[in-house]
Protein backbone atom coordinates (compact mmCIF):
# COMPACT_ATOMS: atom_id res chain seq x y z
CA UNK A 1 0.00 0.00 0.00
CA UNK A 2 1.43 3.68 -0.30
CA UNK A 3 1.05 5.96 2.23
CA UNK A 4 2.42 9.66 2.69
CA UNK A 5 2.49 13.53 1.03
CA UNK A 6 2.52 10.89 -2.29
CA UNK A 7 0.85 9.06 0.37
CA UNK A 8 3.72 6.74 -0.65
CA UNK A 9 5.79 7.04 2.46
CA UNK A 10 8.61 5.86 0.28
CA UNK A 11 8.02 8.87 -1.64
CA UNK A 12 7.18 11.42 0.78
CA UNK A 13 7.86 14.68 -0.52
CA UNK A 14 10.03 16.10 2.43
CA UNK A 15 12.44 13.17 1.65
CA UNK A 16 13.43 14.92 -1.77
CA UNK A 17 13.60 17.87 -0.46
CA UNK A 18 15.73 17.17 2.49
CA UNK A 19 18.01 15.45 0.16
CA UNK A 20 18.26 17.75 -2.35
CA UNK A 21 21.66 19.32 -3.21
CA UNK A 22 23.82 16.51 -1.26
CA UNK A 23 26.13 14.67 -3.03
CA UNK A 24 25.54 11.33 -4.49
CA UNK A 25 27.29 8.27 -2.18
CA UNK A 26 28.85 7.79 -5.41
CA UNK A 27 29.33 10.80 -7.06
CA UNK A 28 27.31 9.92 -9.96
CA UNK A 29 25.23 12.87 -10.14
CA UNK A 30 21.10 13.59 -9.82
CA UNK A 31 18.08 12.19 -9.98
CA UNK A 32 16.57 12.02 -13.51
CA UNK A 33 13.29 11.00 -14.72
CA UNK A 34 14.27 8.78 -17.22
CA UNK A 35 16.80 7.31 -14.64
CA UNK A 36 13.56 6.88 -12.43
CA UNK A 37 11.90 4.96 -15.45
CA UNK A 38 14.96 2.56 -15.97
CA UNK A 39 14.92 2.03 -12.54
CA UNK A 40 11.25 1.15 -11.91
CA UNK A 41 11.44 -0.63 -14.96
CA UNK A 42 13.96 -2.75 -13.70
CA UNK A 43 11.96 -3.08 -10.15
CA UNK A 44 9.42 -4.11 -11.91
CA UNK A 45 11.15 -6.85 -14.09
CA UNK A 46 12.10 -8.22 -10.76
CA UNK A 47 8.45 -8.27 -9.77
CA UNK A 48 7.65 -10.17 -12.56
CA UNK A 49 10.16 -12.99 -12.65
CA UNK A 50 9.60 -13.96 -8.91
CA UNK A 51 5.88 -13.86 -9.69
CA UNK A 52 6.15 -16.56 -12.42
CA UNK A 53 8.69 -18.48 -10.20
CA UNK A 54 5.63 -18.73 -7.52
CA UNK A 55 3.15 -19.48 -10.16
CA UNK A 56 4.68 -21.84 -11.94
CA UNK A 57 5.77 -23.91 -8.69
CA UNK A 58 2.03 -23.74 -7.24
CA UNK A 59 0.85 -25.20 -10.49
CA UNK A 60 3.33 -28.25 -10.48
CA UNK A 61 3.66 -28.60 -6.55
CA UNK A 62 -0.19 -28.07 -6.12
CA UNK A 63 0.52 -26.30 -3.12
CA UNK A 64 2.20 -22.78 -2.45
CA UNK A 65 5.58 -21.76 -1.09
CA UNK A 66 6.46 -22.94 2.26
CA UNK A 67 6.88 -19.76 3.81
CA UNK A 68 4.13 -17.59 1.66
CA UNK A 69 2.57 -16.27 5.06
CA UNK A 70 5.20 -14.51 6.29
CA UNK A 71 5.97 -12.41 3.37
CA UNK A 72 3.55 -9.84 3.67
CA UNK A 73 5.30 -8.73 6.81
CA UNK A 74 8.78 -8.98 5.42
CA UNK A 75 7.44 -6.62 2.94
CA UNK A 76 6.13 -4.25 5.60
CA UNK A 77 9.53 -4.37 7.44
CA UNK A 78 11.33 -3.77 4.28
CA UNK A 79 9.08 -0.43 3.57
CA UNK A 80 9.82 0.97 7.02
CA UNK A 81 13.50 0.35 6.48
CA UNK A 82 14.13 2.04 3.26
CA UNK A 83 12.26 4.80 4.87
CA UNK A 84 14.81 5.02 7.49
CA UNK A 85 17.55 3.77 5.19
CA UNK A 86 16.92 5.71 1.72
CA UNK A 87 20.82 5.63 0.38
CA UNK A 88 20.48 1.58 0.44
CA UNK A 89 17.44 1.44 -1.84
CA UNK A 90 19.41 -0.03 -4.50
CA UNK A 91 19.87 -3.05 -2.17
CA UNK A 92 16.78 -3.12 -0.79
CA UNK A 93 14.71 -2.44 -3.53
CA UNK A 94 14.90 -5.57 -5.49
CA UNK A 95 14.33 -7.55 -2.24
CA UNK A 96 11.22 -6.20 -1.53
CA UNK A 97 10.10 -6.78 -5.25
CA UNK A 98 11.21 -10.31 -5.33
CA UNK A 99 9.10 -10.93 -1.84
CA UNK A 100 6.27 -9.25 -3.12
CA UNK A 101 6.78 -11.15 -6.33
CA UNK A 102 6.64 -14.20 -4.70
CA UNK A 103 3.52 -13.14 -2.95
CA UNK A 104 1.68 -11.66 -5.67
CA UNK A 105 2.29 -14.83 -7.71
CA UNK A 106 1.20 -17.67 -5.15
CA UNK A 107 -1.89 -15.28 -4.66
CA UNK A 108 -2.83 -15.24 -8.04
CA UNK A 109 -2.24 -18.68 -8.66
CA UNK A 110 -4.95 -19.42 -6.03
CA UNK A 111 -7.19 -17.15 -6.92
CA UNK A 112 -6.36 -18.45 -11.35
CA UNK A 113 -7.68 -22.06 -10.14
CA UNK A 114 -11.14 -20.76 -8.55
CA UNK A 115 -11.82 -18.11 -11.37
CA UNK A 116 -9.60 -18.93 -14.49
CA UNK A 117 -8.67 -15.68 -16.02
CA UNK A 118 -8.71 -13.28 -13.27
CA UNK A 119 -4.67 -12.77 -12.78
CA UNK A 120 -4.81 -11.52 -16.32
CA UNK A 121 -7.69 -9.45 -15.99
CA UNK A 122 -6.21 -8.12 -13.44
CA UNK A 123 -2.90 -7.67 -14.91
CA UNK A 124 -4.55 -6.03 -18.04
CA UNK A 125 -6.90 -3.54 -15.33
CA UNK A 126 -3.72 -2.49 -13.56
CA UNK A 127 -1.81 -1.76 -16.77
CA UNK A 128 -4.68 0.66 -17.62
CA UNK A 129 -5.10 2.29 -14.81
CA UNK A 130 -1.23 2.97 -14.57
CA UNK A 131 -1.79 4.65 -18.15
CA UNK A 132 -4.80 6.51 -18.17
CA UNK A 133 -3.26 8.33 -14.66
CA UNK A 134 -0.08 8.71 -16.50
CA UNK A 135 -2.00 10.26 -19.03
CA UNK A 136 -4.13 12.24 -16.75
CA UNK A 137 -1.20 13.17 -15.25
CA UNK A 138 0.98 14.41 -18.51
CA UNK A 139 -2.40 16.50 -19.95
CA UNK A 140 -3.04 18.52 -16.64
CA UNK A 141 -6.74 17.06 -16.81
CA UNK A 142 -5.28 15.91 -12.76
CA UNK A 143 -3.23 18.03 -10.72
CA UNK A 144 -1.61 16.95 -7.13
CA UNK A 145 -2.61 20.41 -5.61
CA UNK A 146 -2.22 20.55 -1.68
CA UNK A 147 -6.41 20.01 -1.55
CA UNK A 148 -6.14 16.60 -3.10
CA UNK A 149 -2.70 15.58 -1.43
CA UNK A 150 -4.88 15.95 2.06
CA UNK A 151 -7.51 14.06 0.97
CA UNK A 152 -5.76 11.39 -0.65
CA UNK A 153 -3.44 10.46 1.99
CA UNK A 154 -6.15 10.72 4.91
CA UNK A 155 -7.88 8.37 2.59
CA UNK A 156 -5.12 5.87 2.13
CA UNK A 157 -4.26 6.33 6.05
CA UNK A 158 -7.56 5.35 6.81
CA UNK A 159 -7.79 2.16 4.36
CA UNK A 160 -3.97 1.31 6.45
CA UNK A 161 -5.41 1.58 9.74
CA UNK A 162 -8.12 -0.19 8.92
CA UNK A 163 -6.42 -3.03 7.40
CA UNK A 164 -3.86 -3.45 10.21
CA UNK A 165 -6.66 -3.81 12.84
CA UNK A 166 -8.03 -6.76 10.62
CA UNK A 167 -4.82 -8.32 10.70
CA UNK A 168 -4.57 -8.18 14.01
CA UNK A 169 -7.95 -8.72 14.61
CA UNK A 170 -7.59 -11.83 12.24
CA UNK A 171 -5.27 -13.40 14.37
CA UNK A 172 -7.92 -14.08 16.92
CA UNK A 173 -10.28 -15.56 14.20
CA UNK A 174 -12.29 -11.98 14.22
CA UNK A 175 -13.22 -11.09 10.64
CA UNK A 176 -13.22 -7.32 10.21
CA UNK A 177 -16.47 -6.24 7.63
CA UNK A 178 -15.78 -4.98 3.86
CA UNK A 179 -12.29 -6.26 3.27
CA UNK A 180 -13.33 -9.65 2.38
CA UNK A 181 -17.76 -9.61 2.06
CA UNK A 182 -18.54 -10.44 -1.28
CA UNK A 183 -21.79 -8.32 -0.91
CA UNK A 184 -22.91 -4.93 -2.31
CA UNK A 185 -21.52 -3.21 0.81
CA UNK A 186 -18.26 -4.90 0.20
CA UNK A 187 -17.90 -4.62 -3.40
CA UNK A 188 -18.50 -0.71 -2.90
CA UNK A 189 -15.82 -0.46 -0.66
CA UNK A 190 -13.47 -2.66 -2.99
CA UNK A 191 -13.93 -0.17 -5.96
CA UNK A 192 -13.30 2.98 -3.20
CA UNK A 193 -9.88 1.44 -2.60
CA UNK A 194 -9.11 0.57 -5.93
CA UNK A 195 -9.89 4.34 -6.90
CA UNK A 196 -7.64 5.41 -3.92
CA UNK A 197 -5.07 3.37 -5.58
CA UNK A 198 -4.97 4.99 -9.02
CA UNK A 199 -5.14 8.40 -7.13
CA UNK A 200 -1.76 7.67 -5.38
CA UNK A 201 -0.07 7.29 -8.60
CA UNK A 202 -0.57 10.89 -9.66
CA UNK A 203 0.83 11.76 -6.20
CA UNK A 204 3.74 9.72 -6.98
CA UNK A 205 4.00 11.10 -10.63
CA UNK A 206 4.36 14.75 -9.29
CA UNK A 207 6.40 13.68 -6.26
CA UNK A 208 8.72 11.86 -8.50
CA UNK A 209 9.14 14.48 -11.17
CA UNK A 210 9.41 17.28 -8.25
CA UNK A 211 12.56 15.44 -6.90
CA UNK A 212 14.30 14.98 -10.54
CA UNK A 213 13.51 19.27 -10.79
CA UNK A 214 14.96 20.14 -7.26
CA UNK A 215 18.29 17.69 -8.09
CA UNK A 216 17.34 15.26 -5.53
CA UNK A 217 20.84 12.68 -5.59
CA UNK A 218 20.86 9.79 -7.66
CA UNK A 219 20.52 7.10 -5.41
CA UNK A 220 16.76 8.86 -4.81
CA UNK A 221 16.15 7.36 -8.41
CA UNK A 222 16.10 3.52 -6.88
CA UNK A 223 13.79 5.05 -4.11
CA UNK A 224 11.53 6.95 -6.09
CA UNK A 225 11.01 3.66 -8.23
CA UNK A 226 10.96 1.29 -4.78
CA UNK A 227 8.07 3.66 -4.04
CA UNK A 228 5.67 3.29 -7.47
CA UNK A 229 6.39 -0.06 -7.31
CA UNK A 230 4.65 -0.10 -3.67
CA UNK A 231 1.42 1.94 -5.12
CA UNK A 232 1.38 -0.65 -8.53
CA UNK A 233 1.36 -3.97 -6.40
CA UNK A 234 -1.21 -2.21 -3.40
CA UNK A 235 -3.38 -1.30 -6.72
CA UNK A 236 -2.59 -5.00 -8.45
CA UNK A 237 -3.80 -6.78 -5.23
CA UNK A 238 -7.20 -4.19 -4.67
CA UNK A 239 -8.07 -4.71 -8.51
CA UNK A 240 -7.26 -8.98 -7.93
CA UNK A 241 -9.31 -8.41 -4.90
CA UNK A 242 -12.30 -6.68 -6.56
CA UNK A 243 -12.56 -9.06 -9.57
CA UNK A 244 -12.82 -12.12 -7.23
CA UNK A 245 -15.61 -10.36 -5.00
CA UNK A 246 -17.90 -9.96 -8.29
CA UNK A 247 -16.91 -13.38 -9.60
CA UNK A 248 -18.22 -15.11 -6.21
């Protein structure tokens, strides 16, 4: 999930700023935007390539990863880290992809032998989304102004809190309304989040293009991509969630 001023906290805006006009750990210059785009695309690669590694073992073991059910949490540790730890994103980075990799493709797996189809759908839904924001985005037709930064991220805090007290709550066999209710009441709140999603991606689009203008360091460019990667997989995993509530 993303979470900050993007509502990313990867790609709060006060961490560009704050590094801006340091020197590079290695003295090889700015942030860029197109070095942001090599470097997401990259992340993203890695993404991929774990996610078919879970797949394709679920479909010839018949049963997931061993130690699926602790990934989630890795993830979360790994977010708070390179929050704490931004000059190691390069490291850390492709970690967290290759966990949530893993995670996103045992989950689709599952969720490919109940409703065949629905990890591409999915896929195909995410892509757009990602493009028509872009596009928004490039045209003007969306602006991050302060207004919708607020209500974005007290949105996306909200949908956090709310999902770490089910988790917790889940651990005590309490099922926490919405997230998983197949009915109107949770299909409505499904599409909410999804929407929340997409909206975090123009906050990272202007957060990310407002660090490359102030001459944020270069190592910022493995962070600023750790942190769209955070928003595409939160939005991947709404959109996977959605589809299976209306297929039930």
């Amino acid at each position: 999930m993303s979470l900050f001023s993007s509502n990313n906290p990867t790609l709060k805006e006060e961490a560009f700023v704050s590094a801006a006009g340091t020197e590079d750990i290695a003295g090889a210059g700015v942030m860029t935007l197109q070095g942001t785009i090599a470097k997401s695309a990259i992340l993203f690669a890695v993404v991929v390539a774990f996610a078919l590694f879970s797949w394709e073992f679920l479909q010839f073991v018949g049963e997931p990863l061993p130690f699926m059910i602790g990934l989630p949490l890795v993830g979360l540790g790994l977010v708070f880290l390179i929050s704490f730890k931004k000059h190691l994103a390069a490291y850390i980075a492709p970690i967290y992809c290759a966990i949530q990799g893993l995670f996103l493709g045992t989950i689709s797996g599952i969720l490919e032998i109940s409703y065949p189809g629905i990890a591409n759908q999915a896929m195909l839904l995410t892509f757009t989304v990602f493009g028509g924001m872009l596009l928004l985005y490039s045209t003007g037709v969306i602006r991050a102004t302060e207004r919708f930064k607020s209500i974005i991220m007290t949105a996306t805090l909200g949908i956090f809190a709310y999902y770490m007290i089910a988790l917790v709550l889940g651990f005590f066999g309490i099922e926490v309304a919405l997230i998983h209710s197949s009915g109107m009441a949770g299909i409505i709140f499904s599409l909410l989040v999804v929407v929340i999603a997409a909206m975090n991606l123009i906050l990272d689009f202007d957060t990310i293009e407002h660090g490359a203008e102030i001459g944020a360091p270069k190592y910022m460019e493995w962070y600023a991509a750790f942190g769209l990667m955070v928003t595409l997989i939160w939005l991947y995993l709404e959109i996977l969630r959605l589809l299976s509530k209306l297929r039930r």
